[in-house]
C-alpha atoms as a PDB file:
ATOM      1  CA  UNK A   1      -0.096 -16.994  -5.587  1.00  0.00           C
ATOM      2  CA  UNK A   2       0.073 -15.780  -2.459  1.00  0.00           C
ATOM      3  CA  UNK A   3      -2.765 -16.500   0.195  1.00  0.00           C
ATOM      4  CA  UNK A   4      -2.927 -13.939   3.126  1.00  0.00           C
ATOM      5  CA  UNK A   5      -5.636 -12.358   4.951  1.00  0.00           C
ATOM      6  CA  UNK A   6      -7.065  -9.147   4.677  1.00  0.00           C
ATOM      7  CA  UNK A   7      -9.777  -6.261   5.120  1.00  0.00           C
ATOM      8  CA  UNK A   8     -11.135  -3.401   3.306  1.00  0.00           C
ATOM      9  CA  UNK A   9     -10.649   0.186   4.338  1.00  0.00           C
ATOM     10  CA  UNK A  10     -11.238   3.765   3.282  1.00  0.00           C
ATOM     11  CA  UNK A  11      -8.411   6.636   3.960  1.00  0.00           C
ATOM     12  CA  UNK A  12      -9.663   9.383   6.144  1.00  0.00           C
ATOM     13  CA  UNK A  13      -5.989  11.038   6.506  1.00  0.00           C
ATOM     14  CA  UNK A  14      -3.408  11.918   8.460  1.00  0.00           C
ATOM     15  CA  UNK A  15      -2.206  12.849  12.559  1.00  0.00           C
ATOM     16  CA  UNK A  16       0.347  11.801  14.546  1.00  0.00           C
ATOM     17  CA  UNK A  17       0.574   9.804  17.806  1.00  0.00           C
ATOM     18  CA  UNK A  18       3.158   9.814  20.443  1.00  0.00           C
ATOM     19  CA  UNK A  19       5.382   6.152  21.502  1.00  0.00           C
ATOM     20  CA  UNK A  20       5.709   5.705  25.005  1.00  0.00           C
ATOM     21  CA  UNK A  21       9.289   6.508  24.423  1.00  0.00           C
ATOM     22  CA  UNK A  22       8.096   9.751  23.394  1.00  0.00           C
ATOM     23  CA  UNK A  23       8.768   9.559  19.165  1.00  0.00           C
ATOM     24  CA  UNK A  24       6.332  11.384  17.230  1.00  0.00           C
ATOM     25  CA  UNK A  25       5.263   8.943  14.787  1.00  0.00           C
ATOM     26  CA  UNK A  26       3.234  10.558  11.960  1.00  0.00           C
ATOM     27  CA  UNK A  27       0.540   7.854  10.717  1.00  0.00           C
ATOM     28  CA  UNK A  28      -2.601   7.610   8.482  1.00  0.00           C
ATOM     29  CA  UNK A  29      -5.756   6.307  10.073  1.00  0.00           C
ATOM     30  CA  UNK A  30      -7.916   3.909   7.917  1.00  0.00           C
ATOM     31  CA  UNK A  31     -11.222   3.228   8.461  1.00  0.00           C
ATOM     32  CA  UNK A  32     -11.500  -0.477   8.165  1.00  0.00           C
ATOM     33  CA  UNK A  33     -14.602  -1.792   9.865  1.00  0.00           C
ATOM     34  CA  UNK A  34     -16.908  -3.240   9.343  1.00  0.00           C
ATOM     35  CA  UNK A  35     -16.186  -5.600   6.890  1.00  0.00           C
ATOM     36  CA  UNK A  36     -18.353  -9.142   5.861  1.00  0.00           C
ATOM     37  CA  UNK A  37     -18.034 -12.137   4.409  1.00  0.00           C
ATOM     38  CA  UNK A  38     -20.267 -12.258   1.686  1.00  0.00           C
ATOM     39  CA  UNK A  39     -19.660 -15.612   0.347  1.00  0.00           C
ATOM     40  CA  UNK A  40     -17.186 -18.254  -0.235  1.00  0.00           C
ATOM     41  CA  UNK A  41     -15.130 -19.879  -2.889  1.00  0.00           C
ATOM     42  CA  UNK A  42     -14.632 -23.901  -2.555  1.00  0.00           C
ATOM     43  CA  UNK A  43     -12.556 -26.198  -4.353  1.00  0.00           C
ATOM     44  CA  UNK A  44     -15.426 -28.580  -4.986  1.00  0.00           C
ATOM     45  CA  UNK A  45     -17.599 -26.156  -6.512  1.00  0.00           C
ATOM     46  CA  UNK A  46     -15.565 -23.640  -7.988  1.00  0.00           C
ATOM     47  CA  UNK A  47     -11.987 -25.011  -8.193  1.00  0.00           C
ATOM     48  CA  UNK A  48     -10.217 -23.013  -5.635  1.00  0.00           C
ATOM     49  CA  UNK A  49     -10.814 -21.661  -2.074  1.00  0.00           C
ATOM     50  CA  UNK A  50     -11.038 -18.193  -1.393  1.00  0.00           C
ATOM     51  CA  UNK A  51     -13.115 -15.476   0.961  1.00  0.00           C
ATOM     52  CA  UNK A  52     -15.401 -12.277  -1.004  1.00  0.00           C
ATOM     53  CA  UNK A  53     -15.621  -9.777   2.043  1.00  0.00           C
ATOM     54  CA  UNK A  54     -17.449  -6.399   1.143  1.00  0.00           C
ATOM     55  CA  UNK A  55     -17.267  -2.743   2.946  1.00  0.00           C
ATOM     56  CA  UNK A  56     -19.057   0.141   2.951  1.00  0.00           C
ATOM     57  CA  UNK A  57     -22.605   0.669   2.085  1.00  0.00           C
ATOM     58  CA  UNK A  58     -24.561   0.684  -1.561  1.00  0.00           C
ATOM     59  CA  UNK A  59     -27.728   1.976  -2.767  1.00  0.00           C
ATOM     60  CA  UNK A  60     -30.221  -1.250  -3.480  1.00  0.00           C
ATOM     61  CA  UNK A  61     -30.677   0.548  -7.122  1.00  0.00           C
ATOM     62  CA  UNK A  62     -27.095   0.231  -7.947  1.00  0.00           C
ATOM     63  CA  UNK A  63     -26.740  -3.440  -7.194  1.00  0.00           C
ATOM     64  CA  UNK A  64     -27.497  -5.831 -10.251  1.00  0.00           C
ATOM     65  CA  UNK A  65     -30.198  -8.757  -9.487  1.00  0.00           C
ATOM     66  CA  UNK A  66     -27.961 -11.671  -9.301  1.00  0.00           C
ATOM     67  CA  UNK A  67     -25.443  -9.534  -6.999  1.00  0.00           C
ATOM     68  CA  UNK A  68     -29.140  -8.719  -4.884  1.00  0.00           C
ATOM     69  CA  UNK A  69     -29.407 -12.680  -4.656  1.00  0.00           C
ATOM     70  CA  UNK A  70     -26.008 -12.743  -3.118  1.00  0.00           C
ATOM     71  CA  UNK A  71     -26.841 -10.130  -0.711  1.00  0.00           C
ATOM     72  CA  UNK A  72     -30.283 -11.671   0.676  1.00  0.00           C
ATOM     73  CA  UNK A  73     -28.284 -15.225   0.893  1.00  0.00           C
ATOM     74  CA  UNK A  74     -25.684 -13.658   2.928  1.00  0.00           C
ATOM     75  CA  UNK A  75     -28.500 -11.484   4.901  1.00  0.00           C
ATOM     76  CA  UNK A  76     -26.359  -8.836   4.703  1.00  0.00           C
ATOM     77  CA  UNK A  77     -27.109  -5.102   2.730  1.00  0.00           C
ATOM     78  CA  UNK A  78     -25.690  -4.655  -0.351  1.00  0.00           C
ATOM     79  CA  UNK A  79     -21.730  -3.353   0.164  1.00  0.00           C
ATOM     80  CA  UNK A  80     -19.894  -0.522  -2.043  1.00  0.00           C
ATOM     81  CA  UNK A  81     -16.689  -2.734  -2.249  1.00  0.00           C
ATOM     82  CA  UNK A  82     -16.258  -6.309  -3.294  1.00  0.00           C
ATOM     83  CA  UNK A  83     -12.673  -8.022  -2.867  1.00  0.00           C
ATOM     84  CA  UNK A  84     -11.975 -11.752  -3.000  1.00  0.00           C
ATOM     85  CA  UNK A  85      -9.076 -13.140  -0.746  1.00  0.00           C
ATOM     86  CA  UNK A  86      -7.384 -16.806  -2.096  1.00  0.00           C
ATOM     87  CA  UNK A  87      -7.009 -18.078   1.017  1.00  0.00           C
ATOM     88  CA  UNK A  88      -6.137 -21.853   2.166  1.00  0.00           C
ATOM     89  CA  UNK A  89      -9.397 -23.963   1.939  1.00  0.00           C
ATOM     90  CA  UNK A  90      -8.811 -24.833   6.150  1.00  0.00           C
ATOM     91  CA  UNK A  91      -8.651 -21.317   6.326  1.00  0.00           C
ATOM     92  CA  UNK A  92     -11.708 -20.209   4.550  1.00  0.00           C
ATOM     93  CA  UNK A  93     -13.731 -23.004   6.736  1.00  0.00           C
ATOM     94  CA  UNK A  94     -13.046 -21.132  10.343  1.00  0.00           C
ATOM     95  CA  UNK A  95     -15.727 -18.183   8.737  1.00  0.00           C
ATOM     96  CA  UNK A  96     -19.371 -17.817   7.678  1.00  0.00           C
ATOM     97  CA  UNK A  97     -20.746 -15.923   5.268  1.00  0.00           C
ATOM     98  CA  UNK A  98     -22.581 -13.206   6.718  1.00  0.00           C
ATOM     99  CA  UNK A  99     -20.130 -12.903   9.300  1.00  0.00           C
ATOM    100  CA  UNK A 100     -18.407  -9.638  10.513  1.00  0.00           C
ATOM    101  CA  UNK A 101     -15.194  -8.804  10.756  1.00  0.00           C
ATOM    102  CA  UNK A 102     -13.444  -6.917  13.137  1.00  0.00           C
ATOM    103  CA  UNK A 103      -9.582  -5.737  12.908  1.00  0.00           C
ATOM    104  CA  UNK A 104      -8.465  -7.223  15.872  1.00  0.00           C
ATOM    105  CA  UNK A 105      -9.260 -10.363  14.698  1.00  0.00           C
ATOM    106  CA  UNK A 106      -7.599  -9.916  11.518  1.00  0.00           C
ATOM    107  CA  UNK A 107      -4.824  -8.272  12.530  1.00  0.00           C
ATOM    108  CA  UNK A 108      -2.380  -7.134  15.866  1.00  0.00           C
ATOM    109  CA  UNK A 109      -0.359  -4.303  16.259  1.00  0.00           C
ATOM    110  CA  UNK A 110       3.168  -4.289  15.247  1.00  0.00           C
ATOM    111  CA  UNK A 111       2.504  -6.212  12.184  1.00  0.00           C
ATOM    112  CA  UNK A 112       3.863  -5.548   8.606  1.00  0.00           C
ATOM    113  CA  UNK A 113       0.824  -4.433   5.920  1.00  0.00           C
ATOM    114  CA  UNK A 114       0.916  -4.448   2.399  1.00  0.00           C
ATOM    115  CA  UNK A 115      -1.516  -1.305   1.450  1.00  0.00           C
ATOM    116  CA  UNK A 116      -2.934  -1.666  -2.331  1.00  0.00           C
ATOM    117  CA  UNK A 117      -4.484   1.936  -3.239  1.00  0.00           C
ATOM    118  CA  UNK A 118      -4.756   4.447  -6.203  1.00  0.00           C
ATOM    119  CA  UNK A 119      -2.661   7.016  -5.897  1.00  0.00           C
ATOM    120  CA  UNK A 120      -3.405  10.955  -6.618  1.00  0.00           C
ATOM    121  CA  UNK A 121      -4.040  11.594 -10.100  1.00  0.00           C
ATOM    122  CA  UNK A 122      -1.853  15.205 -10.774  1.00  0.00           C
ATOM    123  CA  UNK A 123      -2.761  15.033 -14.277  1.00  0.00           C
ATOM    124  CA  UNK A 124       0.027  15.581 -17.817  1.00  0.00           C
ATOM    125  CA  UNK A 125       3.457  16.839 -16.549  1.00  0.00           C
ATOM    126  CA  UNK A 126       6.575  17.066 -17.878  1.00  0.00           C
ATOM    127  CA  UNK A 127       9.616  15.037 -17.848  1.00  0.00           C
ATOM    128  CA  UNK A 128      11.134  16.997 -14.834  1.00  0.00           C
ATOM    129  CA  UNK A 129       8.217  16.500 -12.367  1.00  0.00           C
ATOM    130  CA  UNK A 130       7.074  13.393 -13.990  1.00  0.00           C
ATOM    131  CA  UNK A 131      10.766  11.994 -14.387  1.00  0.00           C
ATOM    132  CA  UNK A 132      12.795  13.587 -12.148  1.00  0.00           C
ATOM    133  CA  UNK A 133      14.983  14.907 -14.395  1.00  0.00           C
ATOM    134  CA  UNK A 134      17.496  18.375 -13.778  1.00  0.00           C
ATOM    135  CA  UNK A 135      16.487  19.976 -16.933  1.00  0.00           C
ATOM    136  CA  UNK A 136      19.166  22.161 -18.994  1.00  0.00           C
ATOM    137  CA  UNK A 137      21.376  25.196 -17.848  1.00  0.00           C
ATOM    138  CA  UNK A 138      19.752  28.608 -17.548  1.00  0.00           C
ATOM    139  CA  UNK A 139      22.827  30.710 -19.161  1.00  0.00           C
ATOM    140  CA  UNK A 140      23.036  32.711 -21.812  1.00  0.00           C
ATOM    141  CA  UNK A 141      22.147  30.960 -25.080  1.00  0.00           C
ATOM    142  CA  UNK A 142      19.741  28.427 -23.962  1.00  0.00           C
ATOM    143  CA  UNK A 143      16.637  29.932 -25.126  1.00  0.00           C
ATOM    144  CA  UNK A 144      13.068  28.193 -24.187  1.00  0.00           C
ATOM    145  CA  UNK A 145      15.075  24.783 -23.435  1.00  0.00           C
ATOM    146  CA  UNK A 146      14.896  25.214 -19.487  1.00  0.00           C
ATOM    147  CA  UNK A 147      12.692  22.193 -19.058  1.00  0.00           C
ATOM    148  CA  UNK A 148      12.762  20.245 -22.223  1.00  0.00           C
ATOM    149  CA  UNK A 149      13.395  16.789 -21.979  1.00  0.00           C
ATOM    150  CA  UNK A 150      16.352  16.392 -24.673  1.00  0.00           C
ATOM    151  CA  UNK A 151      16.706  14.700 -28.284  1.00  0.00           C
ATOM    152  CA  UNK A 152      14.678  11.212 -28.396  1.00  0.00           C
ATOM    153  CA  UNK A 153      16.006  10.372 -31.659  1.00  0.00           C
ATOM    154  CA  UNK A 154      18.773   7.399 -33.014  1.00  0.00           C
ATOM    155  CA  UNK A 155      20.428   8.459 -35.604  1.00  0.00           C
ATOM    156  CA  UNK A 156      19.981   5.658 -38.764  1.00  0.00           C
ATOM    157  CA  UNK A 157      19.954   3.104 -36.537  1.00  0.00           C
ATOM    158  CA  UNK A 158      17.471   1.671 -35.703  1.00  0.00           C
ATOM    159  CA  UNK A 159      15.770   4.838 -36.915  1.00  0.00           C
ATOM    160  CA  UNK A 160      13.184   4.637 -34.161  1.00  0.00           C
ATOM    161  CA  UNK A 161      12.273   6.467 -30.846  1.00  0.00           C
ATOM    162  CA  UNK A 162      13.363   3.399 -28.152  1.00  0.00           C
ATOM    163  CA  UNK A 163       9.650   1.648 -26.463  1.00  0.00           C
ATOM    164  CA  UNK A 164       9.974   3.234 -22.732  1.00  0.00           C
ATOM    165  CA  UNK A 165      11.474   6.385 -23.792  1.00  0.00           C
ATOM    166  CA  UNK A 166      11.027   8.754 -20.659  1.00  0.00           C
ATOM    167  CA  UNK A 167       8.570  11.833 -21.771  1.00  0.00           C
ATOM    168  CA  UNK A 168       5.794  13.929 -20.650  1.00  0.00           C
ATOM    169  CA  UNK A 169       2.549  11.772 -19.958  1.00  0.00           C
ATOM    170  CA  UNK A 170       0.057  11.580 -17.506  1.00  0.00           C
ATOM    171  CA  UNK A 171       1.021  11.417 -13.727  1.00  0.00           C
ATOM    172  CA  UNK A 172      -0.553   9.368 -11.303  1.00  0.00           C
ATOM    173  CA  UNK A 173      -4.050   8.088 -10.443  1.00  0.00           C
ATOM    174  CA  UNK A 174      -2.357   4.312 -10.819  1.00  0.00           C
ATOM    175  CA  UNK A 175      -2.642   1.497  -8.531  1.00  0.00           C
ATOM    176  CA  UNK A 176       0.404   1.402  -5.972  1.00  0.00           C
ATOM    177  CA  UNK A 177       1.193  -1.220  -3.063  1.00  0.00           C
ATOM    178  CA  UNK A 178       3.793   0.037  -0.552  1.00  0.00           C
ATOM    179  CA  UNK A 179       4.828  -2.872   1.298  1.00  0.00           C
ATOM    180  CA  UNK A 180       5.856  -3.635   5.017  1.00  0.00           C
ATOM    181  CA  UNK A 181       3.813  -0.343   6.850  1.00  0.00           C
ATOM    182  CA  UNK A 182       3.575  -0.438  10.447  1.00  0.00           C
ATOM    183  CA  UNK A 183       0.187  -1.163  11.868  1.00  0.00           C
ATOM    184  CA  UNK A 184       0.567   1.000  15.060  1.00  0.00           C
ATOM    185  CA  UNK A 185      -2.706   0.680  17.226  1.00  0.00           C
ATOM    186  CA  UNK A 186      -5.966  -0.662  16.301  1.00  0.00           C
ATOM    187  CA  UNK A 187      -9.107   0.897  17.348  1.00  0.00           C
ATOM    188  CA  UNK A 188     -11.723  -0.980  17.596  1.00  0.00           C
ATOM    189  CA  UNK A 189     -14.300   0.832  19.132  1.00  0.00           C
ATOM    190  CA  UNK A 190     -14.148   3.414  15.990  1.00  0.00           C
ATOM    191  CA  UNK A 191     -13.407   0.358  13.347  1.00  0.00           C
ATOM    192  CA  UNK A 192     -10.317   2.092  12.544  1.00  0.00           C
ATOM    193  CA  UNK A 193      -6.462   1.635  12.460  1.00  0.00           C
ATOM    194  CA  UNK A 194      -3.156   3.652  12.409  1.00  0.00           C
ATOM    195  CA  UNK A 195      -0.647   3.272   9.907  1.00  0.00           C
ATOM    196  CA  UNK A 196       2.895   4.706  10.101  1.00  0.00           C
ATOM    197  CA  UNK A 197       3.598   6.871   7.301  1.00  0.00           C
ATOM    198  CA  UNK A 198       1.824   7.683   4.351  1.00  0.00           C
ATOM    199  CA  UNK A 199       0.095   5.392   1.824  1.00  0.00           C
ATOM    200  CA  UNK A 200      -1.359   5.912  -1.768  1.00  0.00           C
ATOM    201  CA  UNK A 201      -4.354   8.049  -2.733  1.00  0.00           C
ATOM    202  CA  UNK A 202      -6.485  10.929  -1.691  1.00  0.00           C
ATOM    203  CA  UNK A 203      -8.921  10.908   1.665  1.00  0.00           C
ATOM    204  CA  UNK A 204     -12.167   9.027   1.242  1.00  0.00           C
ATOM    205  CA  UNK A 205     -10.103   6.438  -1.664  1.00  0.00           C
ATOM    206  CA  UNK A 206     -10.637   2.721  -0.185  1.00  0.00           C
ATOM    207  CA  UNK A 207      -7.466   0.510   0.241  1.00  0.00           C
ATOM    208  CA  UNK A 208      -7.135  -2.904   0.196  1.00  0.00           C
ATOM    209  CA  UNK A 209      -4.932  -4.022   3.391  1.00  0.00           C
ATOM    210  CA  UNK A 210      -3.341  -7.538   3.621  1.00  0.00           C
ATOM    211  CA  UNK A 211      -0.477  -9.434   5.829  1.00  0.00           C
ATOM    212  CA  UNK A 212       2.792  -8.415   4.598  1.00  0.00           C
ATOM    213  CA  UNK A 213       4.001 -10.417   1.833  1.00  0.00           C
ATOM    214  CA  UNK A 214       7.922 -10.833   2.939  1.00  0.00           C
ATOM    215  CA  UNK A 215       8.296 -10.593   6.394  1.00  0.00           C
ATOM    216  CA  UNK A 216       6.159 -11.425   9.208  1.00  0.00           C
ATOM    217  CA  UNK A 217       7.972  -8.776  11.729  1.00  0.00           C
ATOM    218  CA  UNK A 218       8.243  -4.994  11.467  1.00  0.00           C
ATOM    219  CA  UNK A 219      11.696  -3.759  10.975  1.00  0.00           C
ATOM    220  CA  UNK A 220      12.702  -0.305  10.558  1.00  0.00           C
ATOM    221  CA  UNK A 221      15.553   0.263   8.121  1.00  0.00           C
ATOM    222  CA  UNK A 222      18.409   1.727  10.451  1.00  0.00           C
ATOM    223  CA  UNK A 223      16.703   0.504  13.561  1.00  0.00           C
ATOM    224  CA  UNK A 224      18.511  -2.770  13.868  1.00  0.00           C
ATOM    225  CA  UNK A 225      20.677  -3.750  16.745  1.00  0.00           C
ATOM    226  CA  UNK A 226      23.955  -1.595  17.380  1.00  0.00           C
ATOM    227  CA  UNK A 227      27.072  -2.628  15.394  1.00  0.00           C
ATOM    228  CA  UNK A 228      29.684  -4.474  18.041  1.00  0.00           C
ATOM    229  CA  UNK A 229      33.003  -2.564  18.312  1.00  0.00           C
ATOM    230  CA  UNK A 230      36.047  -4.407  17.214  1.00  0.00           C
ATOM    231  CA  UNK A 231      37.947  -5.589  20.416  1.00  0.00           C
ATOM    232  CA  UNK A 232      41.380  -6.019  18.097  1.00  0.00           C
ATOM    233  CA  UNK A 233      43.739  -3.663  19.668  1.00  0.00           C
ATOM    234  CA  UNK A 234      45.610  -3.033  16.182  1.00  0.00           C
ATOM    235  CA  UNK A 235      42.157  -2.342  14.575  1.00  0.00           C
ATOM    236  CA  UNK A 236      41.570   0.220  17.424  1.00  0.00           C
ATOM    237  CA  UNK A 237      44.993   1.881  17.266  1.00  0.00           C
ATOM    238  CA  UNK A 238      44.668   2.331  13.200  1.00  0.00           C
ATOM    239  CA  UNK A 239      41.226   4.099  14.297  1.00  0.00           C
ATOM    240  CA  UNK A 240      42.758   6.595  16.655  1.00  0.00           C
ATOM    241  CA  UNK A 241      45.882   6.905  14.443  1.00  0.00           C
ATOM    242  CA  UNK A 242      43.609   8.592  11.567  1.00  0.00           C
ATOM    243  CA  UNK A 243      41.483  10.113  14.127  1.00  0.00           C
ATOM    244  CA  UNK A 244      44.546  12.026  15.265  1.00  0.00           C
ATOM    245  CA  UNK A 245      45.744  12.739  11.389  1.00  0.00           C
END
């Protein structure tokens, strides 16, 4: 399993900022502050080591009794979100419970995220918005078949529509992770970030936000360091020879 650090945040949508290159980078900003750590996990007591931190704010009738107990041990006010980090027991040692967390010190710009959400629920749809697929031709003789998704049967054998057979169903409102975003600038004043691009659900749906899982630096795809040119002279005279074709 792996054990990375994390925060809580709720999507409040999306603007663009400008590099100091000048590139319009569109991003989403994420409130993500404050978070706390409502109580621990330990290896001694429970078997494993791992963080709860909570977010947001909850109405004292909502929150069962033993949940209450939590709160009042903590001294914090009961939170809308709950999440529970596995973490390295060292790690979960450097905090106390009750203690708030800020971005910064969770995170620094430039960093890879992994964003956990739920994306947009759009509801049943066919196989061509649901699947992708081109549909049929429009010419003469095709009838009402424009969108239909095709034959789903076998024959004899085996007799059976195939398990994972692509048809209409219901689209979205499922829990997505994109992996490797940007984190662009942190704002700490406002307890928010900026994310480059897009990331699942609508504004107002809380993410979870962690340290990428595969790489520890951002890299854009196409954004690596320019190809060196061949210094063979017969490789560079076969290049000019079809250039000239």
């Amino acid at each position: 399993m792996a054990m990375r650090m994390g925060i809580i945040g709720k999507k409040v949508g999306m603007t663009q900022v400008f590099a100091e290159d000048g590139e319009r980078i569109p991003v989403t900003v994420i409130q993500a502050g404050p978070n706390y750590v409502v109580g621990k996990r330990t290896v001694e007591r429970d078997g494993y080591s791992a963080l709860i931190i909570g977010f947001g704010e909850k109405p004292a009738r909502l929150v069962s009794k033993p949940q209450m107990g939590q709160y009042k041990a903590a001294n914090l006010k009961p939170t809308r979100m709950l999440r529970e980090l596995r973490l390295p027991a060292e790690e979960v040692a450097t905090y106390e419970v009750g203690q708030q967390l800020k971005i910064s010190d969770v995170f620094q710009e430039g960093i890879p995220l992994d964003i956990v959400g739920t994306s947009k629920g759009k509801g049943y749809q066919g196989v061509m918005k649901l699947h992708n697929m081109s549909g049929t031709k429009g010419s003469h003789g095709v009838h009402e078949y424009f969108r239909h998704g095709g034959s789903i049967g076998c024959r004899l054998t085996p007799q059976r529509v195939h398990k994972g057979k692509r048809m209409p169903g219901q689209m979205g409102s499922d829990r997505k992770t994109v992996q490797n975003m940007q984190l662009v600038q942190i704002l700490d004043e406002d307890n928010a970030l900026l994310v480059r691009g897009a990331v699942p659900g609508s504004p107002d749906s809380y993410l979870m936000l962690t340290k990428a899982a595969t790489r520890a630096v951002y890299k854009r795809v196409g954004m690596g360091v320019e190809e060196v040119r061949s210094k063979n002279p017969l490789k560079a005279s076969k290049k000019a020879a079809a250039g000239r074709a």
